[in-house]
PDB file of N, CA and C in Angstrom:
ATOM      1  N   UNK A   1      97.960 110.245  95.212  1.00  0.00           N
ATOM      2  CA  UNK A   1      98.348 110.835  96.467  1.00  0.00           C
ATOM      3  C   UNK A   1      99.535 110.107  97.085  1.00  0.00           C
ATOM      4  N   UNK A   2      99.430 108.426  97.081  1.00  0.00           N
ATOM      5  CA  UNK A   2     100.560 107.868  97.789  1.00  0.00           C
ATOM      6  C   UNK A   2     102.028 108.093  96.823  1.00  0.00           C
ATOM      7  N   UNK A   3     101.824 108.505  95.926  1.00  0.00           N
ATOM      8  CA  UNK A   3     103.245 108.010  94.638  1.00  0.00           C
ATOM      9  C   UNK A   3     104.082 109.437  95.062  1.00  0.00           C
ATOM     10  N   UNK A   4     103.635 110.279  96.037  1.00  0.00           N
ATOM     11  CA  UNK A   4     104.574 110.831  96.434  1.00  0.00           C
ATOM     12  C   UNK A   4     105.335 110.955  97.555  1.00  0.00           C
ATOM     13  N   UNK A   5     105.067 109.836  97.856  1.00  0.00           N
ATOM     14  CA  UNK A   5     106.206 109.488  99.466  1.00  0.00           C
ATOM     15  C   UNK A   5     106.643 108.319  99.067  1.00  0.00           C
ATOM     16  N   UNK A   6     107.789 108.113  99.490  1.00  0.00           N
ATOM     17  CA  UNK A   6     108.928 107.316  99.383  1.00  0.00           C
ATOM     18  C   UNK A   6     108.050 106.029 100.830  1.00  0.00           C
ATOM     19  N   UNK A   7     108.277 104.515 100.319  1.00  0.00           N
ATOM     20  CA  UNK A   7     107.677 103.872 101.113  1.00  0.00           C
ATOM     21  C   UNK A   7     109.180 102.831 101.788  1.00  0.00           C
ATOM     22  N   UNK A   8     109.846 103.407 101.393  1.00  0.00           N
ATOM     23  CA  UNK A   8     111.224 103.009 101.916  1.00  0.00           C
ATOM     24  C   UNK A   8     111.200 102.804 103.480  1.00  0.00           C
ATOM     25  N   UNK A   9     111.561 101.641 103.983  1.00  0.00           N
ATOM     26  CA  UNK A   9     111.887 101.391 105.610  1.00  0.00           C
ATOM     27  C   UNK A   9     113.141 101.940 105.796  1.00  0.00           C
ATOM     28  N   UNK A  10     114.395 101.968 104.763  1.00  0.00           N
ATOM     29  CA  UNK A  10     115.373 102.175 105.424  1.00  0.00           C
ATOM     30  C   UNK A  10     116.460 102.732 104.430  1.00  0.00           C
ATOM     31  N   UNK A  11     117.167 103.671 104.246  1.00  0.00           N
ATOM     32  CA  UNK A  11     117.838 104.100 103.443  1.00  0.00           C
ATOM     33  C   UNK A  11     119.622 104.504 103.551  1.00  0.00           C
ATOM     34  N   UNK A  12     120.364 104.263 102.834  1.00  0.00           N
ATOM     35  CA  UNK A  12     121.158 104.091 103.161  1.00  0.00           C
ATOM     36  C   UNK A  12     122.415 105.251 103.310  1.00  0.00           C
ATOM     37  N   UNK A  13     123.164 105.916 104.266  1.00  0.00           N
ATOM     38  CA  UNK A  13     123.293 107.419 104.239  1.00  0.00           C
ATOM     39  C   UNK A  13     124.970 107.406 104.033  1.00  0.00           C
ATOM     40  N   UNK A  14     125.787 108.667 103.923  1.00  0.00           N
ATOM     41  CA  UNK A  14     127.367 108.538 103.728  1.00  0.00           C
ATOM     42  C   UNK A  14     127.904 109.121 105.138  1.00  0.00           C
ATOM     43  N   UNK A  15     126.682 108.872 106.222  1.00  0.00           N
ATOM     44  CA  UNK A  15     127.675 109.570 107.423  1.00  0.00           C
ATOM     45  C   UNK A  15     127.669 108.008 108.284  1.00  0.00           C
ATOM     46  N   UNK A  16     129.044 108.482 108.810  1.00  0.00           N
ATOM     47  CA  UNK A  16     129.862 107.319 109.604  1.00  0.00           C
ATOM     48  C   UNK A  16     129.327 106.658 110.870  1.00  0.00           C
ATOM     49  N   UNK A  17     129.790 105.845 110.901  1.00  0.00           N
ATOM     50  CA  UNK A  17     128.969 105.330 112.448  1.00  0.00           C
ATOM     51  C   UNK A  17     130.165 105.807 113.509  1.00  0.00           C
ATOM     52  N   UNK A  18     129.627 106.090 114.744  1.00  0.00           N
ATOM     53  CA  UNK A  18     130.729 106.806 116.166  1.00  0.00           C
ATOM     54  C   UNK A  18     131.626 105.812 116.413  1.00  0.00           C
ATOM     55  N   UNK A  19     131.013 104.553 116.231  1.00  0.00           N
ATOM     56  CA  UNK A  19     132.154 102.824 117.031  1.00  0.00           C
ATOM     57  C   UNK A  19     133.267 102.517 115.799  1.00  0.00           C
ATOM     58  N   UNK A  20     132.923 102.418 114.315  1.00  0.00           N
ATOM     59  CA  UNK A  20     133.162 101.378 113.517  1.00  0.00           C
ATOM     60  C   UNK A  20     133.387 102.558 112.309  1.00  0.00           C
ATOM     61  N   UNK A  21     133.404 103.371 112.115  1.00  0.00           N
ATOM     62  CA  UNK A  21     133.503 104.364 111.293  1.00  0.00           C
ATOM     63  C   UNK A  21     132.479 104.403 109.275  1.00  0.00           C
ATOM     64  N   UNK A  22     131.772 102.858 109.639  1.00  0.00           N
ATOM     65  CA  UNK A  22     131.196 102.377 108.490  1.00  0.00           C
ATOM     66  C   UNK A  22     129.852 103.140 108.693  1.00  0.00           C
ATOM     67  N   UNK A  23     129.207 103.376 106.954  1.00  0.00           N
ATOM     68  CA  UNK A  23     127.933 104.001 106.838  1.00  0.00           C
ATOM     69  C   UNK A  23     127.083 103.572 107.362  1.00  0.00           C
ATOM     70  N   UNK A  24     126.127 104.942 108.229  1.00  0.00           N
ATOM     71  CA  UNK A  24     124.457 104.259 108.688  1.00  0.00           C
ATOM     72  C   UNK A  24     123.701 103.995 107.629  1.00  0.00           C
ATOM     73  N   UNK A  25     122.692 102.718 108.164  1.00  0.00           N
ATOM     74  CA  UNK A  25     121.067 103.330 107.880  1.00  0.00           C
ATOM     75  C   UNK A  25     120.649 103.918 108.253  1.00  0.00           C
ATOM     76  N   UNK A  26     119.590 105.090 107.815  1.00  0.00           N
ATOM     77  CA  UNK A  26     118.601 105.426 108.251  1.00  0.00           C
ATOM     78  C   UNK A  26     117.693 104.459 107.811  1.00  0.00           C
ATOM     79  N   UNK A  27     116.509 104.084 109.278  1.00  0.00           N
ATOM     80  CA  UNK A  27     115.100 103.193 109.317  1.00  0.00           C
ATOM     81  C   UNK A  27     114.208 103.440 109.670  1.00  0.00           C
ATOM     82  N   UNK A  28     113.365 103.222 109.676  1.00  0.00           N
ATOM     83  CA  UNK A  28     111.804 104.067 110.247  1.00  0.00           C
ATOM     84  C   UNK A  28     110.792 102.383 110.709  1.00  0.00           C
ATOM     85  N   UNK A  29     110.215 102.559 111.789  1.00  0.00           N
ATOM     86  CA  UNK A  29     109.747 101.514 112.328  1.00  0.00           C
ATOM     87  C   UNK A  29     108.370 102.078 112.450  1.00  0.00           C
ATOM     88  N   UNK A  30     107.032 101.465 112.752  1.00  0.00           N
ATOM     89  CA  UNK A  30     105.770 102.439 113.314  1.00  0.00           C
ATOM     90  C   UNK A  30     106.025 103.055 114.348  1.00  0.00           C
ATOM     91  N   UNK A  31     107.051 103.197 115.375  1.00  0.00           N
ATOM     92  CA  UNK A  31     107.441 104.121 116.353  1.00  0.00           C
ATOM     93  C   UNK A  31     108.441 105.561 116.254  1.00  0.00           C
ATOM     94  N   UNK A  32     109.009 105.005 115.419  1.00  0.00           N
ATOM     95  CA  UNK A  32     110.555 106.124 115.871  1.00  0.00           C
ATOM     96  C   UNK A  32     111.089 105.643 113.914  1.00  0.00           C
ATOM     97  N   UNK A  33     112.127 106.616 114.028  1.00  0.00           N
ATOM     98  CA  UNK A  33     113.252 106.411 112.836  1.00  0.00           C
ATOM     99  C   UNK A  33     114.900 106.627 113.722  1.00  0.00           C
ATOM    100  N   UNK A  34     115.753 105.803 113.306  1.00  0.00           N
ATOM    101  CA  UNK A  34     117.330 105.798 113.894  1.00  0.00           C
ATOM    102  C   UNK A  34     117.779 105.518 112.800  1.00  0.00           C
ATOM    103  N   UNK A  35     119.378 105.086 113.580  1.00  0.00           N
ATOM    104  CA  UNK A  35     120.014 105.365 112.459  1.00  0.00           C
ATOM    105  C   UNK A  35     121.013 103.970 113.003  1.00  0.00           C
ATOM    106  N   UNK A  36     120.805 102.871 111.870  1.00  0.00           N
ATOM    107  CA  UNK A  36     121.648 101.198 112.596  1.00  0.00           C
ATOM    108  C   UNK A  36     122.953 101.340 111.898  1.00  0.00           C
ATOM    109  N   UNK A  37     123.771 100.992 112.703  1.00  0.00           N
ATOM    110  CA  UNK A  37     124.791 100.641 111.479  1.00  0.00           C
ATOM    111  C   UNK A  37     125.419  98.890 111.270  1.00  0.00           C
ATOM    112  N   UNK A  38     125.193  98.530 109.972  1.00  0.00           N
ATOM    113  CA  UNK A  38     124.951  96.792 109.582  1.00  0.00           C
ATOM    114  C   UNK A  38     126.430  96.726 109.974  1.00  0.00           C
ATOM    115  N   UNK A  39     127.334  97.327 109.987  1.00  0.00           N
ATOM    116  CA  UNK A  39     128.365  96.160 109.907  1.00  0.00           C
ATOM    117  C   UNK A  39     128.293  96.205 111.826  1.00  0.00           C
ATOM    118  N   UNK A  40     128.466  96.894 112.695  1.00  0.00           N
ATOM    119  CA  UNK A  40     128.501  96.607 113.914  1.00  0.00           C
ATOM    120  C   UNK A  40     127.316  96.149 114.765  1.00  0.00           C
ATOM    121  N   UNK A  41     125.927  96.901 114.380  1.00  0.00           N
ATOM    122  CA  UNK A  41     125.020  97.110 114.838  1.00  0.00           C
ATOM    123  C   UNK A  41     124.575  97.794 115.868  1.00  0.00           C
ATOM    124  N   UNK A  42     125.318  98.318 116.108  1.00  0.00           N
ATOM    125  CA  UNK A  42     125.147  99.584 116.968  1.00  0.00           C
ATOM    126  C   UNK A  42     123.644 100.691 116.126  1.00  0.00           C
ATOM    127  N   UNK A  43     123.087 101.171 117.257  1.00  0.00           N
ATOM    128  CA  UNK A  43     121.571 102.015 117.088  1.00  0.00           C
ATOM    129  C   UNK A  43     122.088 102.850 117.603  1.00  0.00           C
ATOM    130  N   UNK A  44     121.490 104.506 116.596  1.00  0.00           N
ATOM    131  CA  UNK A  44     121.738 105.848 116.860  1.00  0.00           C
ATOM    132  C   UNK A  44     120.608 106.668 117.300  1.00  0.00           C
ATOM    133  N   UNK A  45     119.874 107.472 118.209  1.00  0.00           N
ATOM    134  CA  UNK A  45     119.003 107.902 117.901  1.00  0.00           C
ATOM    135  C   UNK A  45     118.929 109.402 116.636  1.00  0.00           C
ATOM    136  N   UNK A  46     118.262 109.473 115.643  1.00  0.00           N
ATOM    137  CA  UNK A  46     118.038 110.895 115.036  1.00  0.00           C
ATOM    138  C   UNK A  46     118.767 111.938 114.956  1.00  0.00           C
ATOM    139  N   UNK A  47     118.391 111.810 116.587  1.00  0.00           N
ATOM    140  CA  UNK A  47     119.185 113.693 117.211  1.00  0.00           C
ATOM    141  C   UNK A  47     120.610 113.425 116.930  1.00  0.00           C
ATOM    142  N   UNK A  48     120.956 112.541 117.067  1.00  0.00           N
ATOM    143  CA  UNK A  48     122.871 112.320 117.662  1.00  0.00           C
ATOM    144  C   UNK A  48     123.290 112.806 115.614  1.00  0.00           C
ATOM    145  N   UNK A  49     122.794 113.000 114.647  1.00  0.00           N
ATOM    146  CA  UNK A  49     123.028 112.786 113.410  1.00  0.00           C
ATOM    147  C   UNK A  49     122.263 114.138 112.978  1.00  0.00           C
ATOM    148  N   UNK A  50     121.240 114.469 113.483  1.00  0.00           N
ATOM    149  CA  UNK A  50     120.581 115.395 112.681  1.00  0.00           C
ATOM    150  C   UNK A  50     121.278 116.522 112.424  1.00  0.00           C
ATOM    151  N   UNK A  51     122.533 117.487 112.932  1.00  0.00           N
ATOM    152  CA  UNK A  51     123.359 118.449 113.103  1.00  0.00           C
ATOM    153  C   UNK A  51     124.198 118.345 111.321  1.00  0.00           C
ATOM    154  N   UNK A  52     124.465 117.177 110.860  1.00  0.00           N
ATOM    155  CA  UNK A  52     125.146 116.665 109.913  1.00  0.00           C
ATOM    156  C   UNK A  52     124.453 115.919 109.186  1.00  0.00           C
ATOM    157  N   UNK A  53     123.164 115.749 109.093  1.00  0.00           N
ATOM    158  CA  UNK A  53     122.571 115.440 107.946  1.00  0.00           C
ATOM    159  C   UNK A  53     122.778 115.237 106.793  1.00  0.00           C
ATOM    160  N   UNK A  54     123.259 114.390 105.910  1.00  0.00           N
ATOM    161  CA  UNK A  54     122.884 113.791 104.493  1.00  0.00           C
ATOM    162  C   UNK A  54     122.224 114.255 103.814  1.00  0.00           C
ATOM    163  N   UNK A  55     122.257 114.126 102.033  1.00  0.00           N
ATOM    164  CA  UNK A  55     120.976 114.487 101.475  1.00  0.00           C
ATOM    165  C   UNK A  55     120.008 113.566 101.434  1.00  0.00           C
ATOM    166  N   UNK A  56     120.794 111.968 101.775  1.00  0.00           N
ATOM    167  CA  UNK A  56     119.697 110.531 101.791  1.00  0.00           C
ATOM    168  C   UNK A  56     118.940 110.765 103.252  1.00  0.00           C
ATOM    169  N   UNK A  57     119.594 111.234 104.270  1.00  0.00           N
ATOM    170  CA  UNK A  57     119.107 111.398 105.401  1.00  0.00           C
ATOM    171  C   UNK A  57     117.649 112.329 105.192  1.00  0.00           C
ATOM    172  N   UNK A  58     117.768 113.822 104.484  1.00  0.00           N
ATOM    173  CA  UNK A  58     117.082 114.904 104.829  1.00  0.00           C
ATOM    174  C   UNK A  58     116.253 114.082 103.549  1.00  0.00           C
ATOM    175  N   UNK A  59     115.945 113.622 102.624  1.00  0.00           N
ATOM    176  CA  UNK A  59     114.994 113.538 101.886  1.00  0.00           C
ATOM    177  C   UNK A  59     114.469 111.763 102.430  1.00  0.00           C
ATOM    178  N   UNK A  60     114.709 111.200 102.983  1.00  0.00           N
ATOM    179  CA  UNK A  60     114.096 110.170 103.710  1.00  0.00           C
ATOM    180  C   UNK A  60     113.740 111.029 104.954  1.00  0.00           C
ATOM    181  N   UNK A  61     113.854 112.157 105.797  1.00  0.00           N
ATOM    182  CA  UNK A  61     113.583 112.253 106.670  1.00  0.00           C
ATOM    183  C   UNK A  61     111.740 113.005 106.206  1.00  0.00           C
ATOM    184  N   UNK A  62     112.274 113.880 105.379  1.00  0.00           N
ATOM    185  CA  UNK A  62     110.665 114.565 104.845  1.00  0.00           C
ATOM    186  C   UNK A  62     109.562 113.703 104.095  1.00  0.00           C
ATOM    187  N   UNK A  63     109.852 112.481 104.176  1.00  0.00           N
ATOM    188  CA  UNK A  63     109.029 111.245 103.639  1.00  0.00           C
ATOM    189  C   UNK A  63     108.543 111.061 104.574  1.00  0.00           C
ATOM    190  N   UNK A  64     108.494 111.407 106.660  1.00  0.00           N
ATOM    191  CA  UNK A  64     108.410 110.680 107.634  1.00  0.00           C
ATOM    192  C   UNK A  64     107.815 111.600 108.645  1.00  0.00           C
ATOM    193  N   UNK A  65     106.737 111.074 109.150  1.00  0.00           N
ATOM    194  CA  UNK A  65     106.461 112.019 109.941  1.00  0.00           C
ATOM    195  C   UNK A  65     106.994 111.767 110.972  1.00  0.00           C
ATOM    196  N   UNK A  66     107.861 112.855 111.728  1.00  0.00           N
ATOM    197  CA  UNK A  66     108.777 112.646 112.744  1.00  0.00           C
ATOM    198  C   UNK A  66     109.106 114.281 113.321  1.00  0.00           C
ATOM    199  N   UNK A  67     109.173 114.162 115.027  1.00  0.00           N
ATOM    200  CA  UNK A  67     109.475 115.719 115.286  1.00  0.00           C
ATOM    201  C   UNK A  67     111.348 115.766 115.329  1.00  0.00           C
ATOM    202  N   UNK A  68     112.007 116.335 114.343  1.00  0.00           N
ATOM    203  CA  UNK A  68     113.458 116.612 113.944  1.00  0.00           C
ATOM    204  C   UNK A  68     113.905 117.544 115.075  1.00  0.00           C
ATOM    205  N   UNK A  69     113.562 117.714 116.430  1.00  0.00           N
ATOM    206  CA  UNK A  69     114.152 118.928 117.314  1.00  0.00           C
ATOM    207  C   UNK A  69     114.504 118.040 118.678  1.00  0.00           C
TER     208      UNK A  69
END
């Protein structure tokens, strides 16, 4: 049952960060999932990204239970 979810905290996506123009993570915490980006560190919430979604984004996102609206 578990070998089909991805147990990944954080994955790494090809859309840009708004400050620094370098790739997010997507991360998932026991609260929430965002989106950090390592070289500045600036935090995104979800929504601000979900419009432009990734395929690392949308298949880490269906690993997660999370409301996407």
């Amino acid at each position: 049952m578990w070998n089909s979810f991805s147990r990944a905290r954080k994955v790494q996506t090809t859309l840009p960060c708004r400050e620094c123009t370098n790739p997010v993570l997507i991360e998932r915490s026991c609260h929430e999932v965002h989106l950090t980006c390592p070289a500045c560190g600036r935090t995104y919430p979800v929504q601000e990204y979900i419009r432009e979604a990734d395929e690392a984004m949308e298949d880490f996102l269906n690993q997660v239970y999370c409301d996407r609206m």
